[in-house]
Protein backbone atom coordinates (compact mmCIF):
# COMPACT_ATOMS: atom_id res chain seq x y z
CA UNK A 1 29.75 5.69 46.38
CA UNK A 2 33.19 5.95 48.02
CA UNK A 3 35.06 5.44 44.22
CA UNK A 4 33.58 9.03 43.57
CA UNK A 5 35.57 11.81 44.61
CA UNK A 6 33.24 14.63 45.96
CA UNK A 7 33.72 17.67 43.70
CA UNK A 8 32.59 20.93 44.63
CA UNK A 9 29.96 22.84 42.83
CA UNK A 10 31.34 25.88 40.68
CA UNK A 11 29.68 29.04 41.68
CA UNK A 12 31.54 32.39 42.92
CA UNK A 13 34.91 32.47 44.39
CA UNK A 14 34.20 35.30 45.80
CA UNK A 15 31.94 33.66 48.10
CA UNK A 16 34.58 31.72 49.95
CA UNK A 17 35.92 34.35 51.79
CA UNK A 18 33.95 37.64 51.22
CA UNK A 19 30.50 35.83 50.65
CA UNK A 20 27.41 36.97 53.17
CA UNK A 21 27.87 33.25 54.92
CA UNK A 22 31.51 33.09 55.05
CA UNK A 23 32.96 32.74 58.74
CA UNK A 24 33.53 36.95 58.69
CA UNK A 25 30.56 37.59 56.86
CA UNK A 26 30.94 40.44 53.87
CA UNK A 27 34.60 41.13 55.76
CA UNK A 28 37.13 39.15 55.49
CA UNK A 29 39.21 37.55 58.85
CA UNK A 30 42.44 37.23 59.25
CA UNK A 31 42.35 33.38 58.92
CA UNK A 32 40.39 33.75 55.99
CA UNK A 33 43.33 35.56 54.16
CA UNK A 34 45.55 33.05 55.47
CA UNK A 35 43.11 30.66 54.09
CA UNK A 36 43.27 32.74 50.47
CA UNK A 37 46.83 33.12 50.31
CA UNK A 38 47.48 29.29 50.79
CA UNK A 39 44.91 28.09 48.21
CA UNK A 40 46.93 31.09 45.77
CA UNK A 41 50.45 29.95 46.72
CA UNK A 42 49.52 26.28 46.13
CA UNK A 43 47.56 26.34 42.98
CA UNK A 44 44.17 25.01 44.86
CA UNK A 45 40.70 25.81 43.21
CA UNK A 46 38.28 27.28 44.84
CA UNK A 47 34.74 27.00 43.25
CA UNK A 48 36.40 25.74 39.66
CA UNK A 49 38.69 28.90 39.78
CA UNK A 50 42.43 29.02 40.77
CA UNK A 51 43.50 32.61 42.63
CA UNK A 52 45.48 34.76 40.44
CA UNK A 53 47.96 37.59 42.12
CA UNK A 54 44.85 40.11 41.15
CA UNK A 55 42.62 37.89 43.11
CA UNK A 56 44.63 37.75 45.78
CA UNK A 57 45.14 41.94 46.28
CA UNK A 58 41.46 42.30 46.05
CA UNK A 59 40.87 39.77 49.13
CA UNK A 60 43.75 41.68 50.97
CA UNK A 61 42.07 45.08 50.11
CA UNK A 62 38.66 44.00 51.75
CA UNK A 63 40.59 42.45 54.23
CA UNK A 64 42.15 45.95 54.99
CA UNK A 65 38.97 47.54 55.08
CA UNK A 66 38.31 46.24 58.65
């Protein structure tokens, strides 16, 4: 079982930082943004999908909100 690399399941992005059980809830934190703008800046997927610039300003405009 160790030759298989775990892969995560594909579902909403979304849900990684603005998801009900993310660590600020519906909000989004301040790490979490940090968290978002590394996975943009380095190409990582999240959930199957890689964060596009549009992406990106809609985590920064929910993380605004608070």
């Amino acid at each position: 079982m160790d030759n298989y690399p775990l892969v995560e399941p594909c579902g909403d992005w979304r849900d990684e930082w603005m998801g009900e059980n993310s660590d600020g809830g519906t909000a989004v934190t301040t790490t979490e943004l940090q968290s978002a703008i590394h996975h943009w800046l380095e190409d990582i997927p999240v959930k199957c999908h890689i964060i596009h610039l549009a992406d990106l300003q809609e985590i920064i405009a929910v993380w605004l909100l608070e």
